[in-house]
N, C-alpha and C. Protein backbone atom coordinates (compact mmCIF):
# COMPACT_ATOMS: atom_id res chain seq x y z
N UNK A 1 18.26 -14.00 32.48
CA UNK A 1 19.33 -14.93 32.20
C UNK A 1 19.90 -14.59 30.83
N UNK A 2 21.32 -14.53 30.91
CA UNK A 2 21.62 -13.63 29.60
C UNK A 2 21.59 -15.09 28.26
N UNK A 3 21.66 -15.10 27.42
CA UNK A 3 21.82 -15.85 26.18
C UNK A 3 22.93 -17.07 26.31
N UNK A 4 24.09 -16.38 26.73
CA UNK A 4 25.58 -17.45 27.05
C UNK A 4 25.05 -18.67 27.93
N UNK A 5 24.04 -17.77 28.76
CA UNK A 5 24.05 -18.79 29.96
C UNK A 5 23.18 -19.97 29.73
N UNK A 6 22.09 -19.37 28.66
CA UNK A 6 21.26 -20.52 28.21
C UNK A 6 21.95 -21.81 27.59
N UNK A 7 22.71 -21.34 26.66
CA UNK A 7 23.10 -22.03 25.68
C UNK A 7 24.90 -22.69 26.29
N UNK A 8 25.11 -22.23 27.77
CA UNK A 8 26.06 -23.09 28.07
C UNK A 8 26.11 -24.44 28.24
N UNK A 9 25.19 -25.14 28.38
CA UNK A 9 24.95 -26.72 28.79
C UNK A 9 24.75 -27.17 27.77
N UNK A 10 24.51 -27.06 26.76
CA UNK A 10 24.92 -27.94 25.40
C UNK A 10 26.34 -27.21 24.52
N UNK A 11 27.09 -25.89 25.03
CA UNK A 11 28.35 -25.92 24.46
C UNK A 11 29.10 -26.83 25.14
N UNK A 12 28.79 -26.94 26.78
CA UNK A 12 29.70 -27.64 27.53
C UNK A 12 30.12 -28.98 27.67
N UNK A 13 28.83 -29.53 26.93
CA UNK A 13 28.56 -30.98 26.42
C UNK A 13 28.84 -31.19 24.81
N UNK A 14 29.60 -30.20 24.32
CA UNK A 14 29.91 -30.92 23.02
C UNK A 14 31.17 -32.09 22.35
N UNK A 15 31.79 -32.56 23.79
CA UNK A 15 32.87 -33.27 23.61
C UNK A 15 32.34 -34.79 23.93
N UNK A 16 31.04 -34.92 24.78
CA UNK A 16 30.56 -36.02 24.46
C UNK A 16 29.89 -36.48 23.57
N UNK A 17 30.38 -37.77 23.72
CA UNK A 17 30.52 -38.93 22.94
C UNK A 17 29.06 -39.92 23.17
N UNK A 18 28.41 -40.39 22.56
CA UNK A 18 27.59 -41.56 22.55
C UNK A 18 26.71 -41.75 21.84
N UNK A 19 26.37 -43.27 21.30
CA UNK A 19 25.56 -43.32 19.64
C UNK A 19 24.35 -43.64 20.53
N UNK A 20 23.39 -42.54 19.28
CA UNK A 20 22.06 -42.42 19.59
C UNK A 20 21.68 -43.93 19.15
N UNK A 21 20.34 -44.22 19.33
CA UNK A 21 19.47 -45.22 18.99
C UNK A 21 19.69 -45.22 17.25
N UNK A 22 19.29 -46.58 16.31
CA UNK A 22 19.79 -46.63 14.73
C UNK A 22 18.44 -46.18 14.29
N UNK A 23 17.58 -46.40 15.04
CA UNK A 23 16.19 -45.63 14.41
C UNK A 23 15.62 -43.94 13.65
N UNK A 24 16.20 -44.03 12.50
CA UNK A 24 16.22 -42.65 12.09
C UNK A 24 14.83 -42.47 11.49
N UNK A 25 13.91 -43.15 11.54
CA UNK A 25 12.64 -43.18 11.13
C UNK A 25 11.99 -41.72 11.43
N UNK A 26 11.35 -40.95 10.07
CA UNK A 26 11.29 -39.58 9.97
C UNK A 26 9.49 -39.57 9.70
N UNK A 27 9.12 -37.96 9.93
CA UNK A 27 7.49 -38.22 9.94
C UNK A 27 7.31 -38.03 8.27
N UNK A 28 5.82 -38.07 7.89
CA UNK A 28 5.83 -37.96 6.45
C UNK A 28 4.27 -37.22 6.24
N UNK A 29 4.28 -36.86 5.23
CA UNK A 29 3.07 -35.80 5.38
C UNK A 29 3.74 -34.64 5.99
N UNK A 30 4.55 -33.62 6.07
CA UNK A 30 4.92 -32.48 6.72
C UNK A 30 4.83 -32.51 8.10
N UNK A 31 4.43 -33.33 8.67
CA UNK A 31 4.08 -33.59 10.57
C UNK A 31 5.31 -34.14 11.09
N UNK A 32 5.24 -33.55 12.40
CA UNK A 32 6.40 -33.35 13.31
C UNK A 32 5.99 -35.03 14.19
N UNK A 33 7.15 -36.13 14.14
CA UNK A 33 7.48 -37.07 15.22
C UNK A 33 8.25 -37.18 15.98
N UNK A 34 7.82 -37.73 17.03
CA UNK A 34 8.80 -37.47 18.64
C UNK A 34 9.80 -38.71 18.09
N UNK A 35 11.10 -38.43 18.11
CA UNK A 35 12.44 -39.51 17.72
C UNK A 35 12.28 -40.28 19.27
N UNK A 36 12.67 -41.42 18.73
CA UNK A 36 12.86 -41.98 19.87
C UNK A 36 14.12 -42.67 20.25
N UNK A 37 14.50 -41.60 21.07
CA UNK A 37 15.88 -41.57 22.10
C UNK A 37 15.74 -42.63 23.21
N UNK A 38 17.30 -43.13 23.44
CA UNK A 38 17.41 -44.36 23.97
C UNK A 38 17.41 -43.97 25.67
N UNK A 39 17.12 -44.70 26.72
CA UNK A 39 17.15 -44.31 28.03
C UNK A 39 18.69 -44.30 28.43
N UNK A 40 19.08 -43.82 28.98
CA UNK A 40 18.49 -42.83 29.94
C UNK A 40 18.07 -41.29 29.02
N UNK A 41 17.68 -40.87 29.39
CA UNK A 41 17.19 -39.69 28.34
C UNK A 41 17.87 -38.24 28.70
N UNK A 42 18.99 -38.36 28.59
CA UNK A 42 20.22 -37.40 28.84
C UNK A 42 20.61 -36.70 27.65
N UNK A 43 19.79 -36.72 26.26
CA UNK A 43 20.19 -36.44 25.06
C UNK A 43 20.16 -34.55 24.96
N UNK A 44 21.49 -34.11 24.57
CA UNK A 44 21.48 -32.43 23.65
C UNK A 44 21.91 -33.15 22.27
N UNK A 45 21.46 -31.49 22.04
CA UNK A 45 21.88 -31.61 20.77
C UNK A 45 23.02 -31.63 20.42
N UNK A 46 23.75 -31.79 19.39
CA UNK A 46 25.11 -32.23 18.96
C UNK A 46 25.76 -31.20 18.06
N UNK A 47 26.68 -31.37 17.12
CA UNK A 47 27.06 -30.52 16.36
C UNK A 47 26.56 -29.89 15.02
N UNK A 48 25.88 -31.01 14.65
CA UNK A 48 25.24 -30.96 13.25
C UNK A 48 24.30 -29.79 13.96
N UNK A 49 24.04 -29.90 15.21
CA UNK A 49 22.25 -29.01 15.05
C UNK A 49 22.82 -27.80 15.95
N UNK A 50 23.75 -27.38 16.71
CA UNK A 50 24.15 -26.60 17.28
C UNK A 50 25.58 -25.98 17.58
N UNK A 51 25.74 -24.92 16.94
CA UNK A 51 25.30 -23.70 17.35
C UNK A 51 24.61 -23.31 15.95
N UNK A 52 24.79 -23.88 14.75
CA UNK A 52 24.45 -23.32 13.36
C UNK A 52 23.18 -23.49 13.09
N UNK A 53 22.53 -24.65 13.24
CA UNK A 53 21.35 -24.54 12.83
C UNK A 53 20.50 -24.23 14.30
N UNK A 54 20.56 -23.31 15.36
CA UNK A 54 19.77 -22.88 16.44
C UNK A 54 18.88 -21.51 16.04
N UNK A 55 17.65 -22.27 15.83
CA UNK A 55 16.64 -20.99 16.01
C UNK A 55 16.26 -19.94 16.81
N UNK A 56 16.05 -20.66 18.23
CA UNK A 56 15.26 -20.38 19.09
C UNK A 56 15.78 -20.95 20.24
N UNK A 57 16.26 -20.41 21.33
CA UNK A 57 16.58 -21.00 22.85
C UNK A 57 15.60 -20.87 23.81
N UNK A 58 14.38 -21.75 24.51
CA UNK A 58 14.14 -21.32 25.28
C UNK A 58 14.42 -22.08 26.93
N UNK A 59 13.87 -21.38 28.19
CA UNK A 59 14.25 -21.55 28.99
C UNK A 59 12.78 -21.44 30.25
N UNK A 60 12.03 -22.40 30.97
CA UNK A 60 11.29 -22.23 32.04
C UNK A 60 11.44 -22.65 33.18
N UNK A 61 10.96 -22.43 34.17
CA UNK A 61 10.75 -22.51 35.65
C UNK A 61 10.45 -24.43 36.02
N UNK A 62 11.26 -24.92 36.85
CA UNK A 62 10.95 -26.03 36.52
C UNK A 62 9.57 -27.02 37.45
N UNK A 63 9.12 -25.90 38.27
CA UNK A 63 7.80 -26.15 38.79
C UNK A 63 6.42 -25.67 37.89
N UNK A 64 6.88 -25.27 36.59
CA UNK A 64 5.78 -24.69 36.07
C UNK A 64 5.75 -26.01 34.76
N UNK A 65 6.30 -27.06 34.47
CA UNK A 65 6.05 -27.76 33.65
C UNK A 65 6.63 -28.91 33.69
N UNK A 66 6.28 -30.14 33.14
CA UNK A 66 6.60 -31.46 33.38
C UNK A 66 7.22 -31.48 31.75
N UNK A 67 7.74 -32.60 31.41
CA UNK A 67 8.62 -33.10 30.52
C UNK A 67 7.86 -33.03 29.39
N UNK A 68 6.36 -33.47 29.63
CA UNK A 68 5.79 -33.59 28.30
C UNK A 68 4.86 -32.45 28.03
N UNK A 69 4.77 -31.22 28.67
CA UNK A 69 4.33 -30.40 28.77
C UNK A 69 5.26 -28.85 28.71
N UNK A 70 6.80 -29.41 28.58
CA UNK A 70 7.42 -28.29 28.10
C UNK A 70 8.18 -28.69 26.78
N UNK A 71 8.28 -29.87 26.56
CA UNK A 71 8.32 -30.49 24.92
C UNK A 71 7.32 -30.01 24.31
N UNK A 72 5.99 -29.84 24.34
CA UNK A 72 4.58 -29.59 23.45
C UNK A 72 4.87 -28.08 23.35
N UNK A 73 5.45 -26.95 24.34
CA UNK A 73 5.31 -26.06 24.57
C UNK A 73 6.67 -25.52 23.35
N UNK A 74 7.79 -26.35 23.66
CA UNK A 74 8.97 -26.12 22.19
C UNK A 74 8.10 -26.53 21.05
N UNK A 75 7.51 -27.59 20.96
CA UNK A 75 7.12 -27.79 19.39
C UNK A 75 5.72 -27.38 18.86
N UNK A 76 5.16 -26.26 19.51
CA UNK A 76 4.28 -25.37 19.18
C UNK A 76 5.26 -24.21 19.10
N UNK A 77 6.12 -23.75 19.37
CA UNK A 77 6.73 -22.87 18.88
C UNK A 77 7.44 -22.89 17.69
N UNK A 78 8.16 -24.53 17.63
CA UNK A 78 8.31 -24.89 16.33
C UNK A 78 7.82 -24.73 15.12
N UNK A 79 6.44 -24.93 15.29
CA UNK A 79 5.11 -25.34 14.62
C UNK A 79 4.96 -23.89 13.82
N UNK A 80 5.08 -22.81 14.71
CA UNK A 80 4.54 -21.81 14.06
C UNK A 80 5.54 -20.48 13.56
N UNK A 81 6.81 -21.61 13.90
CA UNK A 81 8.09 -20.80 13.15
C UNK A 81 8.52 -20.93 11.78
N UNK A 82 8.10 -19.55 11.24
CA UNK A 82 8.64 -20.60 9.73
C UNK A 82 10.15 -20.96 9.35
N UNK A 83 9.90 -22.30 8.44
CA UNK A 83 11.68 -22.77 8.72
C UNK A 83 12.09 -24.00 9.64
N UNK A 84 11.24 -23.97 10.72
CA UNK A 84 11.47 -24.61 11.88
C UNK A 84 11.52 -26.21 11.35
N UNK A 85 12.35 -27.24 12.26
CA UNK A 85 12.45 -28.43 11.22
C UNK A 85 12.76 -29.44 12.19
N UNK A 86 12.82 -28.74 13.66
CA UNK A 86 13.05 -29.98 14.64
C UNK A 86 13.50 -29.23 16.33
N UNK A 87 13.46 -29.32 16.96
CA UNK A 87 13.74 -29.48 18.43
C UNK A 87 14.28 -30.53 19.51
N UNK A 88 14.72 -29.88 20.55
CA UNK A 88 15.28 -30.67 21.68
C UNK A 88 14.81 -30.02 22.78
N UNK A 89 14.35 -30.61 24.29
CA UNK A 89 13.62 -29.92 25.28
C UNK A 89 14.36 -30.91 26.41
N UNK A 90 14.91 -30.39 26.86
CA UNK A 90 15.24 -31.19 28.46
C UNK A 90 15.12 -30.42 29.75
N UNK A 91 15.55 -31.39 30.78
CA UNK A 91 15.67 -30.53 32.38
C UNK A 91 16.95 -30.54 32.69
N UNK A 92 17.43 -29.13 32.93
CA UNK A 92 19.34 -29.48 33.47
C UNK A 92 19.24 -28.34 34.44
N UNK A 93 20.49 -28.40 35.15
CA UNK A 93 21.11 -27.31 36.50
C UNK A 93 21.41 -26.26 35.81
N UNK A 94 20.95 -25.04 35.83
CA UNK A 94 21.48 -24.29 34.87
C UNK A 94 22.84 -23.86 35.75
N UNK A 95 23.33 -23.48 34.64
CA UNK A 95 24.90 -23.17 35.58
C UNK A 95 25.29 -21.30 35.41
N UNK A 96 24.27 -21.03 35.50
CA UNK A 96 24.96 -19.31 35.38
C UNK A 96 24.63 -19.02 37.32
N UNK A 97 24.17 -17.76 37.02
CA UNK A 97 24.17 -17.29 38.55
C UNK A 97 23.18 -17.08 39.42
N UNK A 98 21.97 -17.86 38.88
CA UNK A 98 21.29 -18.18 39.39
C UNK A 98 20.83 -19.25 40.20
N UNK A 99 21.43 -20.33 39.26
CA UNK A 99 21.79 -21.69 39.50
C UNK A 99 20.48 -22.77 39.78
N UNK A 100 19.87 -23.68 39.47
CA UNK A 100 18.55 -24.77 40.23
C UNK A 100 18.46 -25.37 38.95
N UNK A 101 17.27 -25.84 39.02
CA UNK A 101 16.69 -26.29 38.17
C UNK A 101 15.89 -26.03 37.09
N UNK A 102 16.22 -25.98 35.78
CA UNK A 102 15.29 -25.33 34.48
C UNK A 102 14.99 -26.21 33.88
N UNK A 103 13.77 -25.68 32.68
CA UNK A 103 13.68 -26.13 31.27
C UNK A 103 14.39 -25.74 30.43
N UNK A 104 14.99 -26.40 29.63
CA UNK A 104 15.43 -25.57 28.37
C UNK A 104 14.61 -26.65 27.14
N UNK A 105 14.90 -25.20 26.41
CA UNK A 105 14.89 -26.28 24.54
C UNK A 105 15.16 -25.33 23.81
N UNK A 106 15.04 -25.76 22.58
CA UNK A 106 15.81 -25.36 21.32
C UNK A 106 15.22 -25.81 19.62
N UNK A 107 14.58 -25.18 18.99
CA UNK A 107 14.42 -25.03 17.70
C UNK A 107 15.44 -24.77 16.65
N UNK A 108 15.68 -25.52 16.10
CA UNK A 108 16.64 -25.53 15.06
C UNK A 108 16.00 -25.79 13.60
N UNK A 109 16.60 -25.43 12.65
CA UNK A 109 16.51 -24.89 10.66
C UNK A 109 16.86 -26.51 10.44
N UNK A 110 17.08 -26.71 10.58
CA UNK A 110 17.34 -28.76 10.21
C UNK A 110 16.49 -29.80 10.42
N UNK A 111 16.27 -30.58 9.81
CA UNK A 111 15.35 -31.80 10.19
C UNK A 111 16.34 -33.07 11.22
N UNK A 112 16.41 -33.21 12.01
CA UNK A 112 16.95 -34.06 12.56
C UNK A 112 16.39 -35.50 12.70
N UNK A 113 17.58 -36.44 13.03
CA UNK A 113 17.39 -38.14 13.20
C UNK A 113 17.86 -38.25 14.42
N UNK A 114 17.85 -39.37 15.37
CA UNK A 114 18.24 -39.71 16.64
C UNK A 114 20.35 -39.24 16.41
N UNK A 115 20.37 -39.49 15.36
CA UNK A 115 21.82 -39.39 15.32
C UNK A 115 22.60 -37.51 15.44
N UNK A 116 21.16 -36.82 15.21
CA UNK A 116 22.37 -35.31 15.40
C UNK A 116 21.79 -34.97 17.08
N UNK A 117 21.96 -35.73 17.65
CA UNK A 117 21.53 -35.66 18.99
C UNK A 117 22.92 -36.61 20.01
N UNK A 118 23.38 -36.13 21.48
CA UNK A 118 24.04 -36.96 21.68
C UNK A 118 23.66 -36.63 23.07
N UNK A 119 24.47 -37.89 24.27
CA UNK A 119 24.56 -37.76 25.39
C UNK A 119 25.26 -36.64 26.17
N UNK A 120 24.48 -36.14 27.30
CA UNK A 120 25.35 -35.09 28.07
C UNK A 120 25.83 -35.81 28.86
N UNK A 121 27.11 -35.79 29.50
CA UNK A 121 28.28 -37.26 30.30
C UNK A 121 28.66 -35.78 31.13
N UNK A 122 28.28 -34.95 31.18
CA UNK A 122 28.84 -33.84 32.16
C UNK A 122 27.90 -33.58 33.43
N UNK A 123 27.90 -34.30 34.81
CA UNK A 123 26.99 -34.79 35.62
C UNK A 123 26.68 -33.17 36.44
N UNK A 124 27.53 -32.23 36.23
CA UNK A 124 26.88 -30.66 37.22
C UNK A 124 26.34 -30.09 36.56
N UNK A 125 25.70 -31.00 35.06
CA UNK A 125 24.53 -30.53 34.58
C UNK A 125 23.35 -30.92 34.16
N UNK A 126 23.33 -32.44 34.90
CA UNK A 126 22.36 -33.08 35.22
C UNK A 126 21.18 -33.34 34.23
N UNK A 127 21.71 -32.98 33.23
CA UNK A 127 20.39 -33.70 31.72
C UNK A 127 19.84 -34.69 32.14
N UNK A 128 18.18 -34.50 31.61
CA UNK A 128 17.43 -35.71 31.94
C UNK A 128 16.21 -35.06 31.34
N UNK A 129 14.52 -35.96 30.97
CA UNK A 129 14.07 -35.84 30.13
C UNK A 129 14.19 -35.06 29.03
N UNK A 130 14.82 -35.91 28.33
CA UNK A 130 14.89 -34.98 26.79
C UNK A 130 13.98 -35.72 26.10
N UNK A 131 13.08 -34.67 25.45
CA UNK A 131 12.47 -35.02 23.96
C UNK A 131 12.90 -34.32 22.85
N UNK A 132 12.59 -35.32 21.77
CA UNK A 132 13.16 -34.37 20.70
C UNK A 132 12.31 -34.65 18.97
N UNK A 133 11.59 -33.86 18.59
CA UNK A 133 10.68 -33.53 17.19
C UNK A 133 11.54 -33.56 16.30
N UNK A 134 11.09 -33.66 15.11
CA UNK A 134 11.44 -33.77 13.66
C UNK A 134 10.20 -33.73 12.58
N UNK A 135 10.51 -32.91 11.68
CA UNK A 135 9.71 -32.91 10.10
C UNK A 135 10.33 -34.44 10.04
């Protein structure tokens, strides 16, 4: 899957619109906390955190991991990136030419709050469990 294709479902979603949860509550001690995003859990990342601050794109099989088991799997990669300062992990349709169902996520150079995160409102790409880490 080439790179474009990864990273099309959060360019394609950058015109939506919707306020995260006001809870910007951050971890302390250098440790990474799961933000807590409001339901439905349709959240990409937004502008502040993408395309500029993107580390790392990744992408899995969506019979090979559950929601909270391909979130742990981004923020151990996080973990041992230096720099690394926050993530986003969801399930969407990927839309290149392969087409079904994936994991994606994403490591980004920024510390993020519920607020550099937004709703995907673009339904042929079907966002749903998103988690998302922070320093």
């Amino acid at each position: 899957m080439k790179a474009t294709t990864i990273f099309s479902i959060a360019m394609a979603a950058q015109a939506a619109t919707a306020a995260p949860m006001a809870d910007n509550t951050m971890a302390v001690d250098g440790e990474f906390k799961r933000l807590d995003l409001a339901e439905p859990l349709n959240w990409i990342s937004g502008e502040t955190l993408l395309p500029g601050r993107v580390m790392r794109g990744f992408h899995g099989d969506e019979h090979q991991y559950d929601a909270e088991s391909w979130a742990q799997y981004i923020l151990e990669n996080c973990i041992n990136t230096p720099g690394c300062k926050s993530t986003i992990s969801f399930s969407a349709i990927n839309s290149g030419s392969v087409g079904g169902r994936y994991w994606f996520g994403y490591t980004f150079s920024k510390a993020a709050t519920p607020d550099d995160y937004k709703r995907s409102t673009e339904k042929q790409y079907g966002v749903q469990a998103s988690i998302a880490y922070s320093l």
